[in-house]
Protein backbone atom coordinates (compact mmCIF):
# COMPACT_ATOMS: atom_id res chain seq x y z
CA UNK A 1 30.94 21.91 9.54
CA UNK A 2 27.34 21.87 10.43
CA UNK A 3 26.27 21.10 13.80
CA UNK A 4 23.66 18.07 11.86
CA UNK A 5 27.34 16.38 10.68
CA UNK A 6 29.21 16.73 14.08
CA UNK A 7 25.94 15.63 16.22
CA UNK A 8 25.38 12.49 13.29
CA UNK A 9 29.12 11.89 13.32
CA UNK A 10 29.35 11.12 17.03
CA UNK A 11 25.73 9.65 17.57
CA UNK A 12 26.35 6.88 15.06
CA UNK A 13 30.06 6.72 15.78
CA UNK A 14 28.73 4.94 19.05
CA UNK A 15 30.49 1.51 20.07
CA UNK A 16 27.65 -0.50 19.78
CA UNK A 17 25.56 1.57 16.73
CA UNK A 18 26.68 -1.57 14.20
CA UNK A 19 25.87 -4.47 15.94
CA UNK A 20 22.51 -2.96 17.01
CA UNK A 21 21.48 -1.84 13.46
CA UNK A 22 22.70 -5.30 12.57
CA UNK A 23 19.36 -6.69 14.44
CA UNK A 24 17.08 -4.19 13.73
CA UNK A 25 14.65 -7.26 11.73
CA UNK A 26 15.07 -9.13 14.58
CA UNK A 27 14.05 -6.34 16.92
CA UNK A 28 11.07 -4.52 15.26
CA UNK A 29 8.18 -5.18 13.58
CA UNK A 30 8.33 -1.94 11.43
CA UNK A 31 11.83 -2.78 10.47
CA UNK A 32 10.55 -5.91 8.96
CA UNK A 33 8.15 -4.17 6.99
CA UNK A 34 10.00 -0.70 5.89
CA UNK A 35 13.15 -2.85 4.72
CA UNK A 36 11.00 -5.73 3.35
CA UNK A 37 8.95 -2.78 1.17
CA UNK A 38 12.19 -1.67 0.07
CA UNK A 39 14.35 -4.99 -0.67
CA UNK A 40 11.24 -5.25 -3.01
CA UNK A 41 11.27 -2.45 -4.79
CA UNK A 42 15.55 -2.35 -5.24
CA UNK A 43 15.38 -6.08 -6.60
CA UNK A 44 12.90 -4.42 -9.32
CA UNK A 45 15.24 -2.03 -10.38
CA UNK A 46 18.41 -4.24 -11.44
CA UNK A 47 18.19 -4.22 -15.13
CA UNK A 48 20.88 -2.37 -16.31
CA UNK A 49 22.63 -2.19 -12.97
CA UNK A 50 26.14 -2.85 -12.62
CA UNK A 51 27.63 -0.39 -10.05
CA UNK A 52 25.93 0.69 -6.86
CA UNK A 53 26.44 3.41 -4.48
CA UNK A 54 24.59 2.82 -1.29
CA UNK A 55 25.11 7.29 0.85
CA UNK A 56 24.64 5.99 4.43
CA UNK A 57 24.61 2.30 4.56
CA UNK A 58 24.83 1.70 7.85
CA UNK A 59 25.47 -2.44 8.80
CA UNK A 60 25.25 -3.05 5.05
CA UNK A 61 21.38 -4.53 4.90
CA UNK A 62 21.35 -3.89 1.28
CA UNK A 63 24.62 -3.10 -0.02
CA UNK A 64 25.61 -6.88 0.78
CA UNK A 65 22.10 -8.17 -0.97
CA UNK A 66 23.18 -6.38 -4.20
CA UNK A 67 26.33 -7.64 -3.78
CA UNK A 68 25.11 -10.99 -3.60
CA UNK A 69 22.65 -10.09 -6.90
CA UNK A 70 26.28 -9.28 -8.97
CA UNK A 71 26.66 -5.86 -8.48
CA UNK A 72 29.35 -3.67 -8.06
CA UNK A 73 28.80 -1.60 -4.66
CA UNK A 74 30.38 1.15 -2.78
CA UNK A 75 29.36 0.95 0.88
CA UNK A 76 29.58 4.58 1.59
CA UNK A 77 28.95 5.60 5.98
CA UNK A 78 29.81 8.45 8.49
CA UNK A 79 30.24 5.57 11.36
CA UNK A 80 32.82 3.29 11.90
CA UNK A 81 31.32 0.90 13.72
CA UNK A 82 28.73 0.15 10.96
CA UNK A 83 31.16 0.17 8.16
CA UNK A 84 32.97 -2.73 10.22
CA UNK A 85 30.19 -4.94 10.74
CA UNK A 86 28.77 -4.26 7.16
CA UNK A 87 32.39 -5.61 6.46
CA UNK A 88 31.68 -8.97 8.74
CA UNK A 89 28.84 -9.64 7.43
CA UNK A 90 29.80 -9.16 4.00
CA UNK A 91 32.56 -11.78 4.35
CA UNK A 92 30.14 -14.21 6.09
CA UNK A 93 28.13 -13.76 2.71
CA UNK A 94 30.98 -14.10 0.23
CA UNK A 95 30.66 -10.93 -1.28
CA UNK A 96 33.47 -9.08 0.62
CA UNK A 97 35.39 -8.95 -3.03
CA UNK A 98 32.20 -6.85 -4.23
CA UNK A 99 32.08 -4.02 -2.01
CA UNK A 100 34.19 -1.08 -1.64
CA UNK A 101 34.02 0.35 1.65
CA UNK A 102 34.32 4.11 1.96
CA UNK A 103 33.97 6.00 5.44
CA UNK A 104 32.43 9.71 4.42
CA UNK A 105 29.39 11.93 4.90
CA UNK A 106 26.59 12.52 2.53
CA UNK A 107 27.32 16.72 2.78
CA UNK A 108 30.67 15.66 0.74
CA UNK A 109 30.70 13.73 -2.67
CA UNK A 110 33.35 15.78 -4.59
CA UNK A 111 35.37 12.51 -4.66
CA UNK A 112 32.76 11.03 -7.19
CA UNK A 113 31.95 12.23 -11.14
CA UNK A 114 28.62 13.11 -12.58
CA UNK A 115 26.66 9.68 -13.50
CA UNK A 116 29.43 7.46 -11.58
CA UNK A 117 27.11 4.81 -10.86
CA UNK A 118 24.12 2.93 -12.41
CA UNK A 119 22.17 3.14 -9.40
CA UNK A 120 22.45 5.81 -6.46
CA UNK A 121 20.53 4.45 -3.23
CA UNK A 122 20.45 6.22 0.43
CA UNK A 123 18.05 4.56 2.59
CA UNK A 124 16.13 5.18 6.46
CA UNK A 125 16.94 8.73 5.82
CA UNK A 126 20.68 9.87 6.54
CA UNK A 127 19.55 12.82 4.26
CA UNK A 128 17.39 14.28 6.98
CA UNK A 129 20.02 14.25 8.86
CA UNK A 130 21.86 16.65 6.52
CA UNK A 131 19.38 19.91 7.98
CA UNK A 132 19.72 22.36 6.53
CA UNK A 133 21.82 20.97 3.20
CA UNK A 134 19.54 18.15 2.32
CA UNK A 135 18.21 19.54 -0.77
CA UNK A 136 22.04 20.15 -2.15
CA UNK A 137 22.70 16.51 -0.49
CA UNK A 138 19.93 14.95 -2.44
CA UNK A 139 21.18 16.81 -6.08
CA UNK A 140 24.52 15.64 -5.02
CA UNK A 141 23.30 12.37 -5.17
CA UNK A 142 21.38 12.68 -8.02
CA UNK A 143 24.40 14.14 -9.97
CA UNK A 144 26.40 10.74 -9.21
CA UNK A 145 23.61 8.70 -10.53
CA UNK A 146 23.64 7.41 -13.84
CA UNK A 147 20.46 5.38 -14.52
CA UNK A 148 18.38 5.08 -11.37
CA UNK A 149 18.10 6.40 -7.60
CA UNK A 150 16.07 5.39 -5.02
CA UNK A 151 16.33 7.62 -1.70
CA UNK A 152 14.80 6.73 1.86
CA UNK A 153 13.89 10.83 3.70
CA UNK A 154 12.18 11.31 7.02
CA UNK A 155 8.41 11.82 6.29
CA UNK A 156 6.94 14.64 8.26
CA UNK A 157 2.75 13.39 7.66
CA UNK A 158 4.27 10.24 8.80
CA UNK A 159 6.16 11.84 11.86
CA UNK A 160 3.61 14.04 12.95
CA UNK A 161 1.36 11.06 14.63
CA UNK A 162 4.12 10.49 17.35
CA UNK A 163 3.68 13.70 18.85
CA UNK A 164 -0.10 12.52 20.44
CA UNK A 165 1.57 8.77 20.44
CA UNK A 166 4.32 8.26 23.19
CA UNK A 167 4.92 5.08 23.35
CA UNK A 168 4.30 4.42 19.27
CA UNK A 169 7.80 2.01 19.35
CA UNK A 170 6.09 -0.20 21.82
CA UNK A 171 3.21 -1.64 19.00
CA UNK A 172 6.44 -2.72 17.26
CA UNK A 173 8.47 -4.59 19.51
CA UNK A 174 8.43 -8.49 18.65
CA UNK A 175 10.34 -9.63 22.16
CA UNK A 176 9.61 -6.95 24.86
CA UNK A 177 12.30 -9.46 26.68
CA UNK A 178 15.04 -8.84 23.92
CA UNK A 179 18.28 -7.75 25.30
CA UNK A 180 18.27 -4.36 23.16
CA UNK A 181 18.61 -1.14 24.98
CA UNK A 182 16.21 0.72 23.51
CA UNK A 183 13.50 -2.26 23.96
CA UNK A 184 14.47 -1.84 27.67
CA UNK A 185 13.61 1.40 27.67
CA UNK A 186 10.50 1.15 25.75
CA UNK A 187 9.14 -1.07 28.39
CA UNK A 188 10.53 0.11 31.27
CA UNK A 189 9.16 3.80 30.30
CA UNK A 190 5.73 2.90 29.08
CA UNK A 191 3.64 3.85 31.93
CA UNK A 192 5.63 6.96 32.42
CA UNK A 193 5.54 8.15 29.16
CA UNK A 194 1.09 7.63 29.22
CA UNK A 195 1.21 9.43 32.70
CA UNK A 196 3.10 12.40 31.27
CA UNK A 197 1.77 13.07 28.34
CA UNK A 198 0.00 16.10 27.04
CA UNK A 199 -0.81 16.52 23.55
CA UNK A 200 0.90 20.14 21.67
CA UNK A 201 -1.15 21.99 18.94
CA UNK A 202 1.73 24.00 18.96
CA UNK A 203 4.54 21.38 18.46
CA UNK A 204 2.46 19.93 15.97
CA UNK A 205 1.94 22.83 13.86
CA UNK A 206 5.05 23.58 14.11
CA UNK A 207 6.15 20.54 12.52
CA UNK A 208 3.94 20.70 10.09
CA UNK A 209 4.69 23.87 9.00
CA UNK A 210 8.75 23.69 9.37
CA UNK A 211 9.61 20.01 9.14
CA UNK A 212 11.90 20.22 12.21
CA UNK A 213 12.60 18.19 14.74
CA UNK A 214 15.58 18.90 16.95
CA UNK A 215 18.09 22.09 17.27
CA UNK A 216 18.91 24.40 20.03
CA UNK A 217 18.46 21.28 22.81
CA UNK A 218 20.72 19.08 20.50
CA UNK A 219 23.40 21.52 19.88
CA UNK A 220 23.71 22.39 23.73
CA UNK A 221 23.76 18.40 24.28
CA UNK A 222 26.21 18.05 21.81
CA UNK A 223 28.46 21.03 23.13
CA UNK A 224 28.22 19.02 26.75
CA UNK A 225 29.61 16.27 25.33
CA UNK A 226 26.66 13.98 24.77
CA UNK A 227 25.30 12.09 21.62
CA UNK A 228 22.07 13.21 21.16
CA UNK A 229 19.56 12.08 18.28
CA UNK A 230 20.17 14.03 15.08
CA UNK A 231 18.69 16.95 14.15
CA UNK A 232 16.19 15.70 11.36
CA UNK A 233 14.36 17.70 8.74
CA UNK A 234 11.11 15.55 7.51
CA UNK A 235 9.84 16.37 3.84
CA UNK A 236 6.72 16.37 2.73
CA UNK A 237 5.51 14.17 -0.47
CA UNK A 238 4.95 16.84 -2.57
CA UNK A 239 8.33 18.55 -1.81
CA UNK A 240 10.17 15.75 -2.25
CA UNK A 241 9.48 15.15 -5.40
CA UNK A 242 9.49 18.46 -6.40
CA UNK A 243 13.70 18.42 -5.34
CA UNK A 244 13.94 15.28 -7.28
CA UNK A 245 12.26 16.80 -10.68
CA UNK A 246 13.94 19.99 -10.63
CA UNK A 247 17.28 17.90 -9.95
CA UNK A 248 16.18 16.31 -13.84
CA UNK A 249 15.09 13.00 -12.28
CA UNK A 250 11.79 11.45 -14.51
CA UNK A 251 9.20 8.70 -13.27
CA UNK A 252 9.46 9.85 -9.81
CA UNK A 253 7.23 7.19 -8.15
CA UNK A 254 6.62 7.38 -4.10
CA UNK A 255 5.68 5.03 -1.35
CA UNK A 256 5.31 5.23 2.26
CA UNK A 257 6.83 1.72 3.74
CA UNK A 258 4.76 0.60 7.29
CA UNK A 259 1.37 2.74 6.25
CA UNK A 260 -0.56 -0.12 6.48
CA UNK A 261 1.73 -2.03 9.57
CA UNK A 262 1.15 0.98 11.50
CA UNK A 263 -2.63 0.98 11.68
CA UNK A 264 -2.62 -2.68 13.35
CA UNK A 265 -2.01 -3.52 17.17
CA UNK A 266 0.77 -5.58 18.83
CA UNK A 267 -0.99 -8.07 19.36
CA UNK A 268 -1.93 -8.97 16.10
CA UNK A 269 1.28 -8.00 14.68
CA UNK A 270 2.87 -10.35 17.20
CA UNK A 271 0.26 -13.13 15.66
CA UNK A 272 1.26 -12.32 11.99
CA UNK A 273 4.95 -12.25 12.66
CA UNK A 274 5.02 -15.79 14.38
CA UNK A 275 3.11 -17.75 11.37
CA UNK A 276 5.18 -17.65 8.43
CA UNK A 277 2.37 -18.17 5.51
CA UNK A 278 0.21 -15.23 7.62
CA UNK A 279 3.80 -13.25 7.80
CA UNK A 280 4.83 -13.59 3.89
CA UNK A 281 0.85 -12.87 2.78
CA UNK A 282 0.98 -9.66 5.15
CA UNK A 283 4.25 -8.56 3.86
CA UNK A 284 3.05 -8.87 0.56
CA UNK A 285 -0.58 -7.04 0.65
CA UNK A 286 1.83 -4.34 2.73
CA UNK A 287 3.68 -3.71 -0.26
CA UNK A 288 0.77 -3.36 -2.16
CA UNK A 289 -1.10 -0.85 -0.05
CA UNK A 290 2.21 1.39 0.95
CA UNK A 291 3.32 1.34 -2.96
CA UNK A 292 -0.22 3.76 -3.54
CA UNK A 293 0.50 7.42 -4.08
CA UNK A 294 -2.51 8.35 -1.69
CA UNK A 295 -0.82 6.89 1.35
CA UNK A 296 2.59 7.61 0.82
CA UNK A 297 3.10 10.72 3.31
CA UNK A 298 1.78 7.62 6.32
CA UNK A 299 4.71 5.62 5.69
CA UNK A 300 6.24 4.80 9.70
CA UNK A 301 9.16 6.65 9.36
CA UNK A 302 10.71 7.22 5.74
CA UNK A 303 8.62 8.49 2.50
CA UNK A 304 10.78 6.47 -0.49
CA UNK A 305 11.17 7.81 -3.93
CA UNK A 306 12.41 5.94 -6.97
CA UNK A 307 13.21 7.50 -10.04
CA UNK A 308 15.34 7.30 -13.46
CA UNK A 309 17.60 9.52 -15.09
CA UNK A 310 17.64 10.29 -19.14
C-alpha cells in the first residue's frame, strides 16, 4: 500500500472528519460556491441516469441529492466516520433505501465491471490524494462509467496562489466565532502566519513544475503516529484532460468552481452571503464566469471535468 492510502486512510478516519465535512456550507464561503458550481452542473447531467457511483463521498453532499432526484447511488468512502453520517443524513432525507453504502479506496475498484454505472462522479479531489496512481485511479473510474463522469482533482494554477497567500482560508470564513477547529485556528494564527511569511520562488516553481505538495515530512509524520494532510498531486488543465481523452472519454468540458469568489474580499463576501437575492444572483453569475475554459486552472481548490462516454 502506498504511503498516499495509509496517510488518507487515517487522516479522514478521524472521529470528528464527518460531522465537520457535514458543515462545510455552513462554515465557508468557498464551500458555498465550489459545491453550489457543482450541484449545478450534476443536476444538468441526469438524463439518462439511473445508477450513480459517487469514489470518495465523504458526508454524502451529493450522493443523498441524487438520491433524492431518483437515482440509484453507491456511496463509495475510505472513512468511516463520513460514511456514517452520510448514512444519518440520508435517513433524515428519506432516501436511505436509495443508497448503497460501500467503505473502500479509490486505488481499488476490481469489485465493479466495465460501464457499471450511468454516471461515475468523485468530487473535492480524493484522486489527488491517490499520488502517484491517480492517472490509473481516474481510468479506473472511467472504465466503471457507462454514460457520463464528472471528476473534482486538485488544481495546481489554482494552488499555486497560496504559497504568497497565508492566511487565504481567512477571506472565506462566514463566522470567525464558529465553533470549528480549523476556524479557530485561522483566527487565532492570522497575525502569525503575516509575521512569518516569506514568499519561495523555489517552492513555487517547484509546484509548478511537479504538481506536489507533501511527501518526505508527511511520511515521517505518519510513521510517528500522526495524521497529517495528504499527500496531494494538483493537475494542470491541459493534463487533465489529456488523461480523460486518452481514457476514450468525448466532450470533455472544464471549469474552475470559486475563480470568480476568490478575487473578492471578506467583507463583501460576508455582505453577499447575508442577503439572499444578492447571494442567489452572485451564485449564479459565479457559475457563469467559473464554467469559461479561460479561467478554469483559477478555480479555489478543484479544476472539474465533465465528460461522456460512446
Amino acid at each position: 500500500m502506498d504511503y498516499s492510502q495509509k496517510i488518507s486512510e487515517r487522516q479522514w478516519n478521524l472521529p470528528d472528519k464527518g460531522e465537520l465535512e457535514s458543515r462545510r456550507e455552513a462554515t465557508y464561503i468557498d464551500d458555498i460556491i465550489q459545491k453550489d458550481h457543482i450541484q449545478r452542473k450534476l443536476l444538468e447531467q441526469l438524463d439518462g441516469v439511473r445508477t450513480v457511483f459517487d469514489g470518495g463521498a465523504g458526508s454524502g453532499r451529493f450522493s443523498i441529492l441524487l438520491a433524492k432526484q431518483g437515482c440509484r447511488v453507491t456511496h463509495f468512502d475510505i472513512s468511516q466516520p463520513m460514511i456514517d453520517k452520510a448514512r444519518e443524513l440520508a435517513a433524515k432525507a428519506g432516501v436511505l433505501d436509495r443508497i448503497d453504502f460501500v467503505k473502500g479506496a479509490l486505488e481499488d475498484l476490481s469489485a465493479y465491471r466495465d460501464r457499471q454505472f450511468d454516471l461515475v462522479m468523485s468530487f473535492d479531489a480524493p484522486i489527488s490524494y491517490t499520488y502517484p496512481n491517480q492517472n490509473r485511479v481516474i481510468g479506473e473510474l472511467v472504465r466503471i462509467a457507462g454514460k457520463k463522469i464528472m471528476i473534482s482533482v486538485s488544481s495546481r494554477l489554482g494552488s499555486l496562489p497560496y504559497l504568497a497567500n497565508p492566511i487565504q482560508k481567512n477571506q472565506f470564513i462566514l463566522d470567525e466565532n464558529d465553533d470549528d477547529p480549523f476556524v479557530r485556528w485561522c483566527v487565532a494564527n492570522r497575525e502569525r502566519m503575516i509575521d512569518g511569511f516569506a514568499f519561495s520562488k523555489q517552492n513555487a516553481e517547484k509546484l509548478l513544475a511537479d504538481g506536489l505538495m507533501g511527501g518526505e515530512e508527511e511520511i515521517a509524520q505518519y510513521e510517528q503516529g500522526g495524521a497529517p494532510w495528504c499527500i496531494t498531486y494538483a493537475f494542470l488543465p491541459d493534463e487533465l484532460e489529456g488523461i480523460l481523452s486518452g481514457y476514450g472519454v468525448k466532450n470533455i468540458r472544464l471549469s474552475g468552481p470559486g475563480a470568480y469568489g476568490r478575487t473578492i474580499p471578506r467583507e463583501i463576501l460576508i455582505r453577499i452571503m447575508k442577503n439572499p437575492e444578492q447571494k442567489r444572483d452572485f451564485l449564479d453569475f459565479c457559475y457563469r464566469y467559473d464554467s469559461n475554459p479561460y479561467v478554469c486552472g483559477m478555480g479555489k481548490d478543484n479544476l472539474l471535468a465533465v465528460g461522456e462516454k460512446d
